[in-house]
C-alpha atoms as a PDB file:
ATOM      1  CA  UNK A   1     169.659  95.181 141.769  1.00  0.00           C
ATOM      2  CA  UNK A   2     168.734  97.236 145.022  1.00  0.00           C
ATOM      3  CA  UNK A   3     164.890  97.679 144.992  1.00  0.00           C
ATOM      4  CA  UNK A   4     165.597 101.649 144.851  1.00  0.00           C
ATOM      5  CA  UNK A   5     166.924 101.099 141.613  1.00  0.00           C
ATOM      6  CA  UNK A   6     164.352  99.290 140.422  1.00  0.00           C
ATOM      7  CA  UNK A   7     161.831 102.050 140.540  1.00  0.00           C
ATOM      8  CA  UNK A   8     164.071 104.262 138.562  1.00  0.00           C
ATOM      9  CA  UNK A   9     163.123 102.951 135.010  1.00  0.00           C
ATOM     10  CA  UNK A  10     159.110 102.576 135.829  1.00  0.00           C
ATOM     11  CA  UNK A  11     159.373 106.187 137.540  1.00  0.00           C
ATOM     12  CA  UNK A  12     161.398 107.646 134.229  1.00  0.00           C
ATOM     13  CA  UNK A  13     158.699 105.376 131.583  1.00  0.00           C
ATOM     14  CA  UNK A  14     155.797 106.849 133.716  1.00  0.00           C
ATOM     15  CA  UNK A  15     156.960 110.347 133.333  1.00  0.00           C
ATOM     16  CA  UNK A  16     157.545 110.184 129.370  1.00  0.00           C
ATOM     17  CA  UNK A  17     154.088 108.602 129.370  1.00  0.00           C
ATOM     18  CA  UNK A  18     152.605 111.554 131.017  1.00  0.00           C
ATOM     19  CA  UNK A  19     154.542 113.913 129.330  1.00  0.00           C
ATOM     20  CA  UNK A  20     153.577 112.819 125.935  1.00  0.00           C
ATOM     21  CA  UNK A  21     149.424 112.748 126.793  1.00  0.00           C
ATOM     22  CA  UNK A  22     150.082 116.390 127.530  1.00  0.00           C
ATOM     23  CA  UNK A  23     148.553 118.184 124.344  1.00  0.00           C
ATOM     24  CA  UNK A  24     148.506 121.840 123.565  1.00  0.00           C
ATOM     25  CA  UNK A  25     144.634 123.361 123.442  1.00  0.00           C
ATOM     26  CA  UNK A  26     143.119 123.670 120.325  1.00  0.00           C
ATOM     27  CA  UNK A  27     141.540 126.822 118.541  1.00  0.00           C
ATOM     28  CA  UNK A  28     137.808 126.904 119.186  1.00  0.00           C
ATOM     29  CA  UNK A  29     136.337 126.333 115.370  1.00  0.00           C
ATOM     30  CA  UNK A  30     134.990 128.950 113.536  1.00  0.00           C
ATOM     31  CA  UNK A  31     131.519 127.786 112.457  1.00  0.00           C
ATOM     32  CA  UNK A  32     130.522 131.208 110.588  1.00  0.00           C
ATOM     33  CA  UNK A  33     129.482 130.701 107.168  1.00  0.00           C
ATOM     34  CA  UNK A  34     127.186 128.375 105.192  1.00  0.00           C
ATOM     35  CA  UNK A  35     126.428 124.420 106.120  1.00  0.00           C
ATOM     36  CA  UNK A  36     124.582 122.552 103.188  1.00  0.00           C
ATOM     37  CA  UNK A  37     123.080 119.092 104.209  1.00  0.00           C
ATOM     38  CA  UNK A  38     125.136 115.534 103.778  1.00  0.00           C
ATOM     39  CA  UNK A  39     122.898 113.838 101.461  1.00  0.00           C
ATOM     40  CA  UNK A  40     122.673 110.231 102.018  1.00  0.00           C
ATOM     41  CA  UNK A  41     122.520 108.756  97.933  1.00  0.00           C
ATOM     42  CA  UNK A  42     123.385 109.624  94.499  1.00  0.00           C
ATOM     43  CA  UNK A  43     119.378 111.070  93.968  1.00  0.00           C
ATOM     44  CA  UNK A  44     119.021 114.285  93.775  1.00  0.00           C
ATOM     45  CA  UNK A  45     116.675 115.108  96.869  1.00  0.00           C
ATOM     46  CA  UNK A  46     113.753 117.663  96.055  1.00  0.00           C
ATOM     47  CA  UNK A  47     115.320 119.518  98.532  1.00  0.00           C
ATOM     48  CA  UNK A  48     117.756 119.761 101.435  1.00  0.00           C
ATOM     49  CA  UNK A  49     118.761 121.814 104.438  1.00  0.00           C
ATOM     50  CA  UNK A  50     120.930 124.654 104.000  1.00  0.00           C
ATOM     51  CA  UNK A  51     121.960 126.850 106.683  1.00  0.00           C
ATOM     52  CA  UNK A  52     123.756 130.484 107.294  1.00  0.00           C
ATOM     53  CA  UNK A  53     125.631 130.723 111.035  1.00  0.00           C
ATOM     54  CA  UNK A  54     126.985 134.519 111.432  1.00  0.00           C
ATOM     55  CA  UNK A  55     128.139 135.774 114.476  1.00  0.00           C
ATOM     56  CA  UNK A  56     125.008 135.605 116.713  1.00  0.00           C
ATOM     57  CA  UNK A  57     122.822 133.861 114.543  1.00  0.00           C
ATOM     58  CA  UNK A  58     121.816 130.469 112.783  1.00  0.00           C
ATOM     59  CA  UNK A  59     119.461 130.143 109.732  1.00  0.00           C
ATOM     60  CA  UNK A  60     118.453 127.146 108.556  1.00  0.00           C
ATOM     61  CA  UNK A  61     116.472 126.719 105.359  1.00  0.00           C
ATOM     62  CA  UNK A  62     114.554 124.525 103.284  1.00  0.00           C
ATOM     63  CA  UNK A  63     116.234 124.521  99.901  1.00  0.00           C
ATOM     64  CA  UNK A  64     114.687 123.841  97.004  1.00  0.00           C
ATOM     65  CA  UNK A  65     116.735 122.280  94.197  1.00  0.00           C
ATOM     66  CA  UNK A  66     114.145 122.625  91.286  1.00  0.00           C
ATOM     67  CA  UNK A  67     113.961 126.057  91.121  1.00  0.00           C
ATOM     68  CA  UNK A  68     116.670 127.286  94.229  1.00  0.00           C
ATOM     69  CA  UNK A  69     114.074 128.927  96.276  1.00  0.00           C
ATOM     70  CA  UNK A  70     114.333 128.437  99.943  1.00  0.00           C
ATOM     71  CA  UNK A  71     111.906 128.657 102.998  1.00  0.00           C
ATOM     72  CA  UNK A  72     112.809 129.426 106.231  1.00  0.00           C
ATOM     73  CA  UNK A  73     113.119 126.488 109.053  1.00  0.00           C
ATOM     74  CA  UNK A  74     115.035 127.825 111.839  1.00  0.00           C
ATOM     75  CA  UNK A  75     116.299 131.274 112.687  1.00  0.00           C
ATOM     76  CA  UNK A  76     117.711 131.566 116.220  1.00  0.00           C
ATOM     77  CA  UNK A  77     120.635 132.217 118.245  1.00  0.00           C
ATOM     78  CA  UNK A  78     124.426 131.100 118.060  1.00  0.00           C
ATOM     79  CA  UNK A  79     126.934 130.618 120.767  1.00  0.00           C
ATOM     80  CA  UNK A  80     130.495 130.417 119.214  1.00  0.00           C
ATOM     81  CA  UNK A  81     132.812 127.505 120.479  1.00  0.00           C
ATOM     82  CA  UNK A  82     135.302 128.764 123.323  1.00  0.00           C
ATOM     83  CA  UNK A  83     137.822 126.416 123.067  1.00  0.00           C
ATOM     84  CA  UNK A  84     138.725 123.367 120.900  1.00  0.00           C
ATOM     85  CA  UNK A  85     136.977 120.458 122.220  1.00  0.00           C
ATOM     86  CA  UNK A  86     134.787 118.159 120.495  1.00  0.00           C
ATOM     87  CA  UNK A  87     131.889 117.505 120.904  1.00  0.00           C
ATOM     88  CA  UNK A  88     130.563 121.566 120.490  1.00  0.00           C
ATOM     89  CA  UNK A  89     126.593 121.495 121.840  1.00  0.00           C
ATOM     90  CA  UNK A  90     124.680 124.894 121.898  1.00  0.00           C
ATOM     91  CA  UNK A  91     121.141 125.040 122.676  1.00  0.00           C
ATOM     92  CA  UNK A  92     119.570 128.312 120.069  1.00  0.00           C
ATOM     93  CA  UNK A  93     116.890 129.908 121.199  1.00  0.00           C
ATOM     94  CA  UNK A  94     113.925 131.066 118.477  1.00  0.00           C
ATOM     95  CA  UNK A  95     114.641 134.313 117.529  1.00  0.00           C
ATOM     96  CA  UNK A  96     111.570 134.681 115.336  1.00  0.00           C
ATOM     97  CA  UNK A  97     109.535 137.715 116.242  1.00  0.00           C
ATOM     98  CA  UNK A  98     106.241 136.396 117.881  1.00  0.00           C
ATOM     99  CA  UNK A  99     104.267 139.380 115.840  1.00  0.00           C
ATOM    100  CA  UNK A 100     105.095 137.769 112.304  1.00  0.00           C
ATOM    101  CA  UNK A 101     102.108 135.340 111.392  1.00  0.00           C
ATOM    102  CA  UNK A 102     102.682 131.510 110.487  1.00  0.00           C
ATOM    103  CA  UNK A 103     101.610 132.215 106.966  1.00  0.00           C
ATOM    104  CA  UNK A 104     104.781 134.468 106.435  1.00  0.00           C
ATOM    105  CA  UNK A 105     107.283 131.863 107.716  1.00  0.00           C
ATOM    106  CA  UNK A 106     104.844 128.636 107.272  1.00  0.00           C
ATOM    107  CA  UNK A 107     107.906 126.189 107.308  1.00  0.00           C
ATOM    108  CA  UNK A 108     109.213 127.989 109.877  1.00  0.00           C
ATOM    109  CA  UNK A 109     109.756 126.197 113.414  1.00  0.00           C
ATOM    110  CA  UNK A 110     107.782 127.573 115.918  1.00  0.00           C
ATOM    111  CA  UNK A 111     109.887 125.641 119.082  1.00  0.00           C
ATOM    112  CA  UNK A 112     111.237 127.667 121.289  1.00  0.00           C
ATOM    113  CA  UNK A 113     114.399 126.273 121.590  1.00  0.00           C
ATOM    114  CA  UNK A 114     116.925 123.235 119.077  1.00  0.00           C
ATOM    115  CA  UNK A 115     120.143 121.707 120.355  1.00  0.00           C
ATOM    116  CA  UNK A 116     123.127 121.693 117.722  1.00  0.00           C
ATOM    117  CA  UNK A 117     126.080 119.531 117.976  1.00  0.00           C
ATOM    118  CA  UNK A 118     129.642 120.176 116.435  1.00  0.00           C
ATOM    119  CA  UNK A 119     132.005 116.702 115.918  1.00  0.00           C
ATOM    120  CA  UNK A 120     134.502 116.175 113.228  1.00  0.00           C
ATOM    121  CA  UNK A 121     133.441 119.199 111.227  1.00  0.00           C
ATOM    122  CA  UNK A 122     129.914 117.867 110.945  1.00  0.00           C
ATOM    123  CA  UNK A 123     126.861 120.309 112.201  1.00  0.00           C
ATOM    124  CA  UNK A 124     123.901 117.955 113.615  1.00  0.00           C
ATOM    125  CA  UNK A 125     120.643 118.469 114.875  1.00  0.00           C
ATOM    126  CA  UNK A 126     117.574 116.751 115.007  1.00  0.00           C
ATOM    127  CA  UNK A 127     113.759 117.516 113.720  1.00  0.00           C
ATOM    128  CA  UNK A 128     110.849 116.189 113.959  1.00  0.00           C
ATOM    129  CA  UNK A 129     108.449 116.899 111.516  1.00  0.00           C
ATOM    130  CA  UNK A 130     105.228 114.965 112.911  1.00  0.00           C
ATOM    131  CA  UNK A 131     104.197 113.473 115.831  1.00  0.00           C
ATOM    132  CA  UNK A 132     105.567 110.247 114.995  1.00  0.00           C
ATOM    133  CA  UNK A 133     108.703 111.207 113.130  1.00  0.00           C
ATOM    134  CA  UNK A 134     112.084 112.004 114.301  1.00  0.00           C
ATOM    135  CA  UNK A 135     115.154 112.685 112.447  1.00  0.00           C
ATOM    136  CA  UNK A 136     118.452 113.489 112.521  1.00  0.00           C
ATOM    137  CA  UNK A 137     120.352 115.956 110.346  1.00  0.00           C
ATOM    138  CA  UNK A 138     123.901 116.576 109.224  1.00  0.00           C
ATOM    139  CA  UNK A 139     125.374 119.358 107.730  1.00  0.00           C
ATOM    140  CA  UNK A 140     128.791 119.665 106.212  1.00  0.00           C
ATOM    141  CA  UNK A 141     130.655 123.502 105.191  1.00  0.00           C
ATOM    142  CA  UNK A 142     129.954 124.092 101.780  1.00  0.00           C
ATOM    143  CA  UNK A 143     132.843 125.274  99.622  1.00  0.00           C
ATOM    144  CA  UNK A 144     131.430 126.507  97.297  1.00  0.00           C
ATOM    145  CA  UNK A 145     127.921 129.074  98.418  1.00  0.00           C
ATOM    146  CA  UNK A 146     124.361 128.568  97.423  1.00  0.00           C
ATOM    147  CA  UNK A 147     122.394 131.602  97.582  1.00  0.00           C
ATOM    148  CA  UNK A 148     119.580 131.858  99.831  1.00  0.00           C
ATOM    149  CA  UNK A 149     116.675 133.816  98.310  1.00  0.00           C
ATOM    150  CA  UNK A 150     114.235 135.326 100.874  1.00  0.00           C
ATOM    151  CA  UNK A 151     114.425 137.469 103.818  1.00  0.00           C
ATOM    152  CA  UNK A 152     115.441 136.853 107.445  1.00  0.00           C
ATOM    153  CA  UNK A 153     112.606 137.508 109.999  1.00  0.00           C
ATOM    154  CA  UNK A 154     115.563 140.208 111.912  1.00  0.00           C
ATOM    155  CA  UNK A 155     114.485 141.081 115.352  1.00  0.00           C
END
């Protein structure tokens, strides 16, 4: 075989390799609606993180499964995805008003800003509530609503 030749089937292989890597771009995700945290065992937790994400916003609240009260953790803003890919990050900003005292919203984070991530239809982000204590949470869609008693600190 003449060497010319020879590169024929690599160069046809190399283009049906490339061809089928192309993909076509996915929908950004639509994260609006309620988030409810993945709990880790069978317990029932006294309570869990439960969150709201509308159009420009994100609420996140403690829930309370006793008596299904709920406290306010994080209200702040929301950046919807602009295309498909995974991971989604979005840094919120704290969008609760500086005039409302920390005995209104006393569970209420008072940083000024939380990074959320978006992977495999899980909603992460990570708190820390001492000094020496960091966690990570996850949230998964909820299919089914809880309501969320209380009122949102609007701006």
């Amino acid at each position: 075989m003449k060497p010319r030749y020879a590169l024929l089937p690599l160069t046809l292989l190399l283009c049906l390799t490339l061809s089928a890597c192309r993909t076509e771009p996915k929908e950004p995700p639509d994260l609006r609606g309620q988030w409810q945290q993945v709990l880790g065992d069978d317990k029932e937790p006294d309570y869990y993180h439960l969150a709201r994400i509308t159009d420009d916003y994100i609420e996140i609240y403690y829930y309370y499964t006793a008596d299904g009260s709920t406290n306010l953790f994080w209200y702040g803003s929301f950046e919807p995805p602009e295309d498909g890919k995974e991971p989604y990050t979005w840094t919120s900003e704290n969008k609760l008003p500086e005039n409302i005292g920390p005995r209104v919203f006393r569970y209420a984070s008072r940083d000024a800003k939380r990074d959320f991530t978006y992977k495999n239809g899980l909603l992460s982000y990570t708190i820390a509530p001492s000094q020496a204590l960091r966690m990570n949470v996850t949230l998964e869609r909820v299919q089914e609503e809880v309501e969320i008693k209380g009122e949102v600190p609007y701006s």
